[in-house]
Protein backbone atom coordinates (compact mmCIF):
# COMPACT_ATOMS: atom_id res chain seq x y z
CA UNK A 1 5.87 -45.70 -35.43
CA UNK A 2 7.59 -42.35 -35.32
CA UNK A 3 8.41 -40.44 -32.36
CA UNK A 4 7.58 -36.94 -31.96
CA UNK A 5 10.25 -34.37 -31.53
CA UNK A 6 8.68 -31.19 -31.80
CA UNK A 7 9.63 -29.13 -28.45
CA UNK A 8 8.32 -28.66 -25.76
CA UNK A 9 8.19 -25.34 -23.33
CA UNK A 10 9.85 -25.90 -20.18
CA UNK A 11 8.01 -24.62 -17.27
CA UNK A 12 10.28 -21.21 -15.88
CA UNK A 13 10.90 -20.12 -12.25
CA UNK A 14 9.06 -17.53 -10.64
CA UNK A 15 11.01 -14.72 -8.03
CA UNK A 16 8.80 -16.84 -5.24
CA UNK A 17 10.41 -20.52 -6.40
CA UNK A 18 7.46 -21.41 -7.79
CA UNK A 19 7.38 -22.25 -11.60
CA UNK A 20 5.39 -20.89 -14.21
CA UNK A 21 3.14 -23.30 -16.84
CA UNK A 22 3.47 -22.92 -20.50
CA UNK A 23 0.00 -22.06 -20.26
CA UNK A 24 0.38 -19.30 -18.51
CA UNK A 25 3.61 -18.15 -20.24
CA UNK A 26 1.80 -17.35 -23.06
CA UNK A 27 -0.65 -15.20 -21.24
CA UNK A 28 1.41 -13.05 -20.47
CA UNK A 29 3.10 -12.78 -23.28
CA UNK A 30 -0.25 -12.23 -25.09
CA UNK A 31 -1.20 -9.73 -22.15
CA UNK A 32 2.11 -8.52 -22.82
CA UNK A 33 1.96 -8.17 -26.57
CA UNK A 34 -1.66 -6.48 -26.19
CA UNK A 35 -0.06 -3.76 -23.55
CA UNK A 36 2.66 -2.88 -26.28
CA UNK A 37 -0.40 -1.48 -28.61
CA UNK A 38 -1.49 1.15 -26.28
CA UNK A 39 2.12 2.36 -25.73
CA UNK A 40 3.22 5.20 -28.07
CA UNK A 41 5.38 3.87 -29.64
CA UNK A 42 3.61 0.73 -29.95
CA UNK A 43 6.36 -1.80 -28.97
CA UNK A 44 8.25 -3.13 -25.59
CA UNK A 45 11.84 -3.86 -25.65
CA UNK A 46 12.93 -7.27 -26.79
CA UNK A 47 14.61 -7.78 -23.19
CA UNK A 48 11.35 -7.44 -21.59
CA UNK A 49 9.83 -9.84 -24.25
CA UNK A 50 12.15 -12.18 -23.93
CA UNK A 51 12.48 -12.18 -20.20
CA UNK A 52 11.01 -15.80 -19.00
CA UNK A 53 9.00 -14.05 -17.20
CA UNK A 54 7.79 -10.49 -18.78
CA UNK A 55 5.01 -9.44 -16.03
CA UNK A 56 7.65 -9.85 -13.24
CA UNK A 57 10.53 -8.56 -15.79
CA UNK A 58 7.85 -5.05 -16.10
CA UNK A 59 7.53 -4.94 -12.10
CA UNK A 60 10.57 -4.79 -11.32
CA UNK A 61 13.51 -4.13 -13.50
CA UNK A 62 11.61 -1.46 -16.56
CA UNK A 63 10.76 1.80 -14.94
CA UNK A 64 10.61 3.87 -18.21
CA UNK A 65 7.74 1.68 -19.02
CA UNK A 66 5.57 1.91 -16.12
CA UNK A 67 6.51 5.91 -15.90
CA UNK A 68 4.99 5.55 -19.59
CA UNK A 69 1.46 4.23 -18.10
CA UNK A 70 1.44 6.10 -15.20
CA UNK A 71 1.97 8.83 -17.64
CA UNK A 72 -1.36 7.61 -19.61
CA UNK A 73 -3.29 6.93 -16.74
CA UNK A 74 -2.63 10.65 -15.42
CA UNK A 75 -4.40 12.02 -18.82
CA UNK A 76 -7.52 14.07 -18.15
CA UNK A 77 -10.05 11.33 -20.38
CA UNK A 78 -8.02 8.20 -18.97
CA UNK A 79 -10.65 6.97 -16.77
CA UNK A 80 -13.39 6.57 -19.39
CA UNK A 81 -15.00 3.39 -20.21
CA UNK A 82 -13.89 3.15 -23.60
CA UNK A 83 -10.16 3.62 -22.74
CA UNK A 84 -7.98 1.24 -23.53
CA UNK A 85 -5.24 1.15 -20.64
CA UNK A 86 -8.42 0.90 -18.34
CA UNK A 87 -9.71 -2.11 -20.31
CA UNK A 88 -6.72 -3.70 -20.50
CA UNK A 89 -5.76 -3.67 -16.83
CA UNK A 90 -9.32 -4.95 -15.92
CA UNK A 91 -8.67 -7.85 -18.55
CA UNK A 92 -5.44 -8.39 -17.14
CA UNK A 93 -6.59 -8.76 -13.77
CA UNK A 94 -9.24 -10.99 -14.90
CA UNK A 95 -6.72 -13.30 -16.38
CA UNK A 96 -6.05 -15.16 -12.70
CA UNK A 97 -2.13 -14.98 -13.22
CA UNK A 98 -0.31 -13.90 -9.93
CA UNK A 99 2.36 -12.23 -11.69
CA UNK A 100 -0.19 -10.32 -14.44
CA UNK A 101 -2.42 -9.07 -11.21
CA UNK A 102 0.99 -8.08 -9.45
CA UNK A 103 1.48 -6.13 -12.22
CA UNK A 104 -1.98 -4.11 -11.98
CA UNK A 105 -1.32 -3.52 -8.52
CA UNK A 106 1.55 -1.44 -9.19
CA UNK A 107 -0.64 1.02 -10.39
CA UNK A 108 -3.21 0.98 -8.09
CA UNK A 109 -2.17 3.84 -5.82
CA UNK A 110 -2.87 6.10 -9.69
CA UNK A 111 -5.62 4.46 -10.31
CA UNK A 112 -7.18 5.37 -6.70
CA UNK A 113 -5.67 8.76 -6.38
CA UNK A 114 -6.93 9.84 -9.77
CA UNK A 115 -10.06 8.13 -9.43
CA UNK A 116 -11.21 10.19 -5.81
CA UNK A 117 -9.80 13.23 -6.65
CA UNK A 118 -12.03 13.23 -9.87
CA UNK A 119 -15.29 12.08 -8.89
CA UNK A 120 -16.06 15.30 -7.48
CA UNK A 121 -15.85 17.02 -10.74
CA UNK A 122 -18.05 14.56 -12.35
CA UNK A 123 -16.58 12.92 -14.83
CA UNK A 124 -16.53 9.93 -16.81
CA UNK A 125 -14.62 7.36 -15.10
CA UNK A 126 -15.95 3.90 -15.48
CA UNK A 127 -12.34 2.61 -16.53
CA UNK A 128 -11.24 3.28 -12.95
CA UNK A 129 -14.77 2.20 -11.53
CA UNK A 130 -14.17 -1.09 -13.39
CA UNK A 131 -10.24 -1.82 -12.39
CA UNK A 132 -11.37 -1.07 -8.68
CA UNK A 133 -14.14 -3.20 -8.79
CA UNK A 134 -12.26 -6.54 -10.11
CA UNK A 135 -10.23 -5.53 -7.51
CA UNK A 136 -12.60 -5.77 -4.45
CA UNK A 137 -14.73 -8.70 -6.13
CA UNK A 138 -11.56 -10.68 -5.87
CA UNK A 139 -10.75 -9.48 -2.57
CA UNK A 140 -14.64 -10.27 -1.72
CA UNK A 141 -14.26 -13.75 -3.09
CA UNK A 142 -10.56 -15.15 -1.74
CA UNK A 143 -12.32 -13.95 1.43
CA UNK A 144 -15.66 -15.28 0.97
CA UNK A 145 -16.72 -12.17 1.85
CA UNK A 146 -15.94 -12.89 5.91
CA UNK A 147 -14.23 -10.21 8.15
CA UNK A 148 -10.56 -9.73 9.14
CA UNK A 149 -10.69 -10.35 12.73
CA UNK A 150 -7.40 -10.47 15.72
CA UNK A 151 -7.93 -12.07 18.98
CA UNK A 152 -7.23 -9.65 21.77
CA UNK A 153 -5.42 -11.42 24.88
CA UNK A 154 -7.51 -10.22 27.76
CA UNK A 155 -4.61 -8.31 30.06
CA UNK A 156 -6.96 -9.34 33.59
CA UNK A 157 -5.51 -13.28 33.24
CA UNK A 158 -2.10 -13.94 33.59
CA UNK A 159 0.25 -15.35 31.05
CA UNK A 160 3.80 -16.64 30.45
CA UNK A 161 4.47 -12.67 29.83
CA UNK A 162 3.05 -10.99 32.64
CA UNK A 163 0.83 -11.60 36.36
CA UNK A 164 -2.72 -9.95 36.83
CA UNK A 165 -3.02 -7.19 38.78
CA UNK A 166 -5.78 -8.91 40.87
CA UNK A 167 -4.46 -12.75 41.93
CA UNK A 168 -7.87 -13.70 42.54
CA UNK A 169 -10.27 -11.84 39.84
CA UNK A 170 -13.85 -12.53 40.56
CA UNK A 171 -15.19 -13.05 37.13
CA UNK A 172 -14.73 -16.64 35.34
CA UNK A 173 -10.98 -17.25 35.04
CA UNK A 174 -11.52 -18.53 31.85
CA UNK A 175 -9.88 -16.34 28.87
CA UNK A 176 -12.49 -14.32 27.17
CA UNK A 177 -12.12 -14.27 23.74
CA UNK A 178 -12.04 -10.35 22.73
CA UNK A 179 -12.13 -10.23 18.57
CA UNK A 180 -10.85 -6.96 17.12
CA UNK A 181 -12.45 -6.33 13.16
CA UNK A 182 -9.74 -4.96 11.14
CA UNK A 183 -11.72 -5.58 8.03
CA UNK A 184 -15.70 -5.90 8.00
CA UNK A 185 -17.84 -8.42 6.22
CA UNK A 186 -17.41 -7.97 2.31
CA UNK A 187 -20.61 -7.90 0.31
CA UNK A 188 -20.31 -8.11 -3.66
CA UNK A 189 -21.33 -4.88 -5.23
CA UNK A 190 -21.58 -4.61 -9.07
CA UNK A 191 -21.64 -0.73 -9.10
CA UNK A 192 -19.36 2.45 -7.24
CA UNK A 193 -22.04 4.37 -5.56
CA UNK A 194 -21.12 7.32 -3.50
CA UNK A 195 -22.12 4.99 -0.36
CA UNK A 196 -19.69 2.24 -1.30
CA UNK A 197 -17.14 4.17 -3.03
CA UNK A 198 -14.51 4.71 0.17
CA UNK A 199 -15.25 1.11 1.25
CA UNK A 200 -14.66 -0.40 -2.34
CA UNK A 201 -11.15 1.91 -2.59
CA UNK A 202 -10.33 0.51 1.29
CA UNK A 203 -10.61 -3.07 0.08
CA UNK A 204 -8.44 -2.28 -2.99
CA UNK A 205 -6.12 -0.84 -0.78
CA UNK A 206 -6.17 -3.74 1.80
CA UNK A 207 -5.10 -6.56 -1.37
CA UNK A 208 -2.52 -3.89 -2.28
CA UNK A 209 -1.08 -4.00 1.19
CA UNK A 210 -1.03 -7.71 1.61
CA UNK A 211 1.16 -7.64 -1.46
CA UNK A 212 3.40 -4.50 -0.28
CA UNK A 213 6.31 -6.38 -0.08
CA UNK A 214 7.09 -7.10 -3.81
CA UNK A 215 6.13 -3.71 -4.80
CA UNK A 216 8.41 -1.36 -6.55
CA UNK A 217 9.78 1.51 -5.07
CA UNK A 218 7.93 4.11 -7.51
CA UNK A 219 4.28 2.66 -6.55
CA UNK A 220 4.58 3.24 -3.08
CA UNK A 221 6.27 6.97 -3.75
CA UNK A 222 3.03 7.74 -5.72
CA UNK A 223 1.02 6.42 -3.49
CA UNK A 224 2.68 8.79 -0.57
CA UNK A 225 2.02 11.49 -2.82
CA UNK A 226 -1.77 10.85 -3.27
CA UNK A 227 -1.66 10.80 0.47
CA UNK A 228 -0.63 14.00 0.92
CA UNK A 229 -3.10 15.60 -2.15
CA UNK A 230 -6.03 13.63 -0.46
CA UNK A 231 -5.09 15.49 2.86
CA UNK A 232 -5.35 19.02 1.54
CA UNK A 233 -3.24 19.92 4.53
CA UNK A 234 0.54 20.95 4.03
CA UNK A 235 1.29 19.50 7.51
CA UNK A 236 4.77 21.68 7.83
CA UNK A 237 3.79 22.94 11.09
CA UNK A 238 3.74 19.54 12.64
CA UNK A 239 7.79 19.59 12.87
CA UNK A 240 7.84 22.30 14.94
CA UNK A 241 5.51 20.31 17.76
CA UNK A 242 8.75 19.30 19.75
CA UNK A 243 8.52 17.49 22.98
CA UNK A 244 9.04 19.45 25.87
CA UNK A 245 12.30 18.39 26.35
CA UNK A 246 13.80 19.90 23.53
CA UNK A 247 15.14 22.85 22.98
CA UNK A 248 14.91 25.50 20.91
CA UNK A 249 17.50 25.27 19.46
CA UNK A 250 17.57 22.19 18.64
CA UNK A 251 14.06 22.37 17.01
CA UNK A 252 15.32 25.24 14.20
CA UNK A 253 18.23 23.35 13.71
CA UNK A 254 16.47 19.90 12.80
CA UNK A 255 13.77 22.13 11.02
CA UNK A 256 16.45 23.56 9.10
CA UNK A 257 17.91 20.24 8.03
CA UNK A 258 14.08 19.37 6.99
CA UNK A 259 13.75 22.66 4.91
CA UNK A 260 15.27 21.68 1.45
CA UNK A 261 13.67 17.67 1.85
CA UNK A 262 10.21 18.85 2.23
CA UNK A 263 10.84 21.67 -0.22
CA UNK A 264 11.12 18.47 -2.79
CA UNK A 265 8.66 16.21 -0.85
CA UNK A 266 5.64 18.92 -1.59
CA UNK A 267 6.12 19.61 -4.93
CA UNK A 268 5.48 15.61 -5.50
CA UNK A 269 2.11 16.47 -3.57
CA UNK A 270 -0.55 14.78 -6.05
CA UNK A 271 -4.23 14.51 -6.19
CA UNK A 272 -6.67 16.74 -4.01
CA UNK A 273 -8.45 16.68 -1.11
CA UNK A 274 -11.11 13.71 -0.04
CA UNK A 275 -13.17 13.03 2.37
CA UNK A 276 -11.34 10.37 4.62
CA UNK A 277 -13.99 7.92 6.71
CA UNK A 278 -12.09 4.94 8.63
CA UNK A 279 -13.04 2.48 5.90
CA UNK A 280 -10.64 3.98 4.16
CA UNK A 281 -8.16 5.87 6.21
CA UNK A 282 -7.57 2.59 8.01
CA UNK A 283 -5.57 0.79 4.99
CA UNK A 284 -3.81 4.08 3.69
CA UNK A 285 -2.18 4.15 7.29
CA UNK A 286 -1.17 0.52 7.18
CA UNK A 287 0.66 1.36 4.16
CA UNK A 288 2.16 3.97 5.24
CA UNK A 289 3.18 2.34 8.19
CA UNK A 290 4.90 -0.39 6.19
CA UNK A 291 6.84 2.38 4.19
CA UNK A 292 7.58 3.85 7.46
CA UNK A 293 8.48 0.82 9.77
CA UNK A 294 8.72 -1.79 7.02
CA UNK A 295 12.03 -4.67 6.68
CA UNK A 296 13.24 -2.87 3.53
CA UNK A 297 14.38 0.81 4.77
CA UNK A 298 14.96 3.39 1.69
CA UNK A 299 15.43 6.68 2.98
CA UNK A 300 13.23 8.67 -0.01
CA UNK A 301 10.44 6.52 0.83
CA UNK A 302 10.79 6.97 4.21
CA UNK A 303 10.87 10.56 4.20
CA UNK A 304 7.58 10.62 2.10
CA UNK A 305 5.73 8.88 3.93
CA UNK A 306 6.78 10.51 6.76
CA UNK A 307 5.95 13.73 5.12
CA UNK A 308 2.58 12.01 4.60
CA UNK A 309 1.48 11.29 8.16
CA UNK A 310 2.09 14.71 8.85
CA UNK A 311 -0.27 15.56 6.51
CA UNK A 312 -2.81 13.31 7.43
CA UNK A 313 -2.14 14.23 11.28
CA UNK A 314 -2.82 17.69 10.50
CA UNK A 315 -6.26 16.82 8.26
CA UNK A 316 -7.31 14.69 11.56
CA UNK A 317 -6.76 18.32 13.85
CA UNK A 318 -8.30 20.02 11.16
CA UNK A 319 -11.43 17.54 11.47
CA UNK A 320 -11.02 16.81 15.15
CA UNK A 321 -11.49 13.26 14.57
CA UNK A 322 -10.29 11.57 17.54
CA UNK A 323 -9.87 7.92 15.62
CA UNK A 324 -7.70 9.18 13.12
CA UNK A 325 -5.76 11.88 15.53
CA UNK A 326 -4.72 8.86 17.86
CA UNK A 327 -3.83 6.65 15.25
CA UNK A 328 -1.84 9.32 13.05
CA UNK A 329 0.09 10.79 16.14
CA UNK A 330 1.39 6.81 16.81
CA UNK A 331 2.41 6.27 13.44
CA UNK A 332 4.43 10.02 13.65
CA UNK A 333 5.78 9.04 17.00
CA UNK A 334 6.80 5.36 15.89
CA UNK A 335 8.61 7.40 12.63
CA UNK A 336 10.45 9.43 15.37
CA UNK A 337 11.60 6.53 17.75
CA UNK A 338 12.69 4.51 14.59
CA UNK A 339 15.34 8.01 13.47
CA UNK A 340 16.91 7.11 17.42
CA UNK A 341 20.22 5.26 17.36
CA UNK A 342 19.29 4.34 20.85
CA UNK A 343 15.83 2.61 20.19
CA UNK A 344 17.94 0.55 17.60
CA UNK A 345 18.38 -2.38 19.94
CA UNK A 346 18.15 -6.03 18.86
CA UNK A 347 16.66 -7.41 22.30
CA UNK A 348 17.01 -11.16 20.92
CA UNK A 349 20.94 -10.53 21.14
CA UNK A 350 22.94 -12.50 23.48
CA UNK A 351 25.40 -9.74 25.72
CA UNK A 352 28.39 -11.13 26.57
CA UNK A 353 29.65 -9.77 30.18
CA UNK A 354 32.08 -10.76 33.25
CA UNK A 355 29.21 -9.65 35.71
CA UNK A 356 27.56 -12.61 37.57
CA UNK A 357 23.96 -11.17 38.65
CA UNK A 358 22.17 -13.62 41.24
């Protein structure tokens, strides 16, 4: 009876811990291999091939390629049905590997800022349509097509954290539960129709956020930029709206220091301008408020999206849209309260003082 020696691939470890089948090491290699065809030149460097894992390998550590397909996406026929990037992004996202639909995501803030500043001039873009609809289909179905719903503490009932105004409220003491919808209700939708279209992007944009944190650094820069196309506002006058304290002085200087960083920030201005409903202004300004208030701080980013919001504060003015004016403004004013040194205070901290207080 002989004994069968042929090897045998070892399961590899993912950046999360978790480890990776053989199975699906050699989808991505194959999704890999196919990707390498539409590149010009046709072929990926042999570090990225033999990287354990090549779709994480591409994400994170092989920007000339993904500057290469962000270059092909941003060609004037790329969204058509018969392209191939298109096709093979859908198919890739369709393969149900974490790391290969990571790896789509990336390029989701192109594929959504090309695809709505096209549509208007009517043309071909089915690719896109197709990529953004895998997208919210699997949003639809990990969510089985319920809302995204907070519970709202009702302030009238006291808690460990504060005492009700009124000791003795007359309505039933019992806690209300107040539900806040930061999502609606998914239905599946086969099509992009003009009625759907923000609220299919929106969902997109929602599965891109909940996967923010292990996007690169480029992705989210392009994404700022599409932000500020989409607004169609510059948003340069919003600097000089100082608080009344301040002096004027003070205002030219800091709008001098500003000068040469938004001099750079607009000429990355992509895209052009949308309409914005809530459906989906909502998740662009969750984004942004990750690359504004987010654990990993990178000052380019920062100022970007900042540069952003200002944008999109001045497109709210411009539309008098009280919604997005409100929730703009906070996201400006939480930019400008996390620049203080003296907001910078880690109230978990233990001070250690001589002073007895009774």
């Amino acid at each position: 009876m002989s004994e069968d020696n042929s090897p045998v691939a070892s399961p590899t470890a993912r950046d999360d811990g978790e480890t990776i089948t053989a199975e699906s090491q050699a989808k991505i290699r194959t999704a890999m291999e196919s990707l390498s065809s539409i590149l010009t030149p046709p072929t990926l460097p042999p570090s990225l091939l033999s990287s354990p894992n090549p779709a994480a390998s591409l994400l994170h550590h092989h920007r000339d390629i993904s500057c290469q397909i962000s270059a092909l996406l941003r060609q004037p026929e790329s969204g058509a049905g018969d392209n191939n990037l298109c096709r093979w992004l859908y198919d890739t996202f369709q393969s149900s590997q974490p790391d290969l639909q990571l790896v789509v995501l990336r390029f989701l803030p192109t594929i959504a800022g090309l695809y709505l500043s096209r549509v208007a001039l009517r043309k071909p873009l089915a690719g896109f349509e197709a990529v953004l609809l895998a997208l919210y289909a699997h949003e639809t179905t990990s969510r089985s097509g319920q809302a995204v719903t907070v519970s709202v503490p009702d302030l009238s009932h006291p808690s460990v954290y504060h005492e009700a105004k009124d000791p003795n409220p007359t309505k039933n003491n019992a806690t209300d539960l107040n539900l806040a919808v930061i999502s609606p209700s998914l239905e599946p939708h086969g099509t992009v129709r003009s009625t759907r279209r923000a609220r299919i992007v929106g969902v997109a944009l929602e599965l891109y956020y909940s996967k923010i944190s292990v996007m690169p650094l480029e992705s989210k820069l392009e994404f700022c930029g599409f932000c500020r196309g989409w607004s169609g506002q510059h948003g340069d006058f919003i600097m000089y709206l100082q608080d009344s304290t301040t002096t004027a002085t003070n205002s030219i200087n800091n709008n001098e220091k500003q000068e040469d960083i938004n001099s750079n920030i607009n000429n990355d201005k992509e895209g052009s301008r949308i309409p914005l409903p809530w459906e989906l202004l909502q998740p662009v300004l969750r984004i942004l408020g990750n690359c504004l208030l987010g654990p990993k701080q990178d000052k380019q980013l920062f100022d970007a999206a900042s540069a952003a919001c200002r944008c999109l504060y001045a497109r709210s003015l411009h539309d008098m849209d009280p919604k997005a004016i409100l929730a703009t403004g906070s996201l400006l004013t939480l930019s400008k309260m996390a620049l203080d040194p003296k907001n910078r205070i880690d109230y978990t901290e233990i001070t250690m003082s001589n002073v007895i207080s009774i």
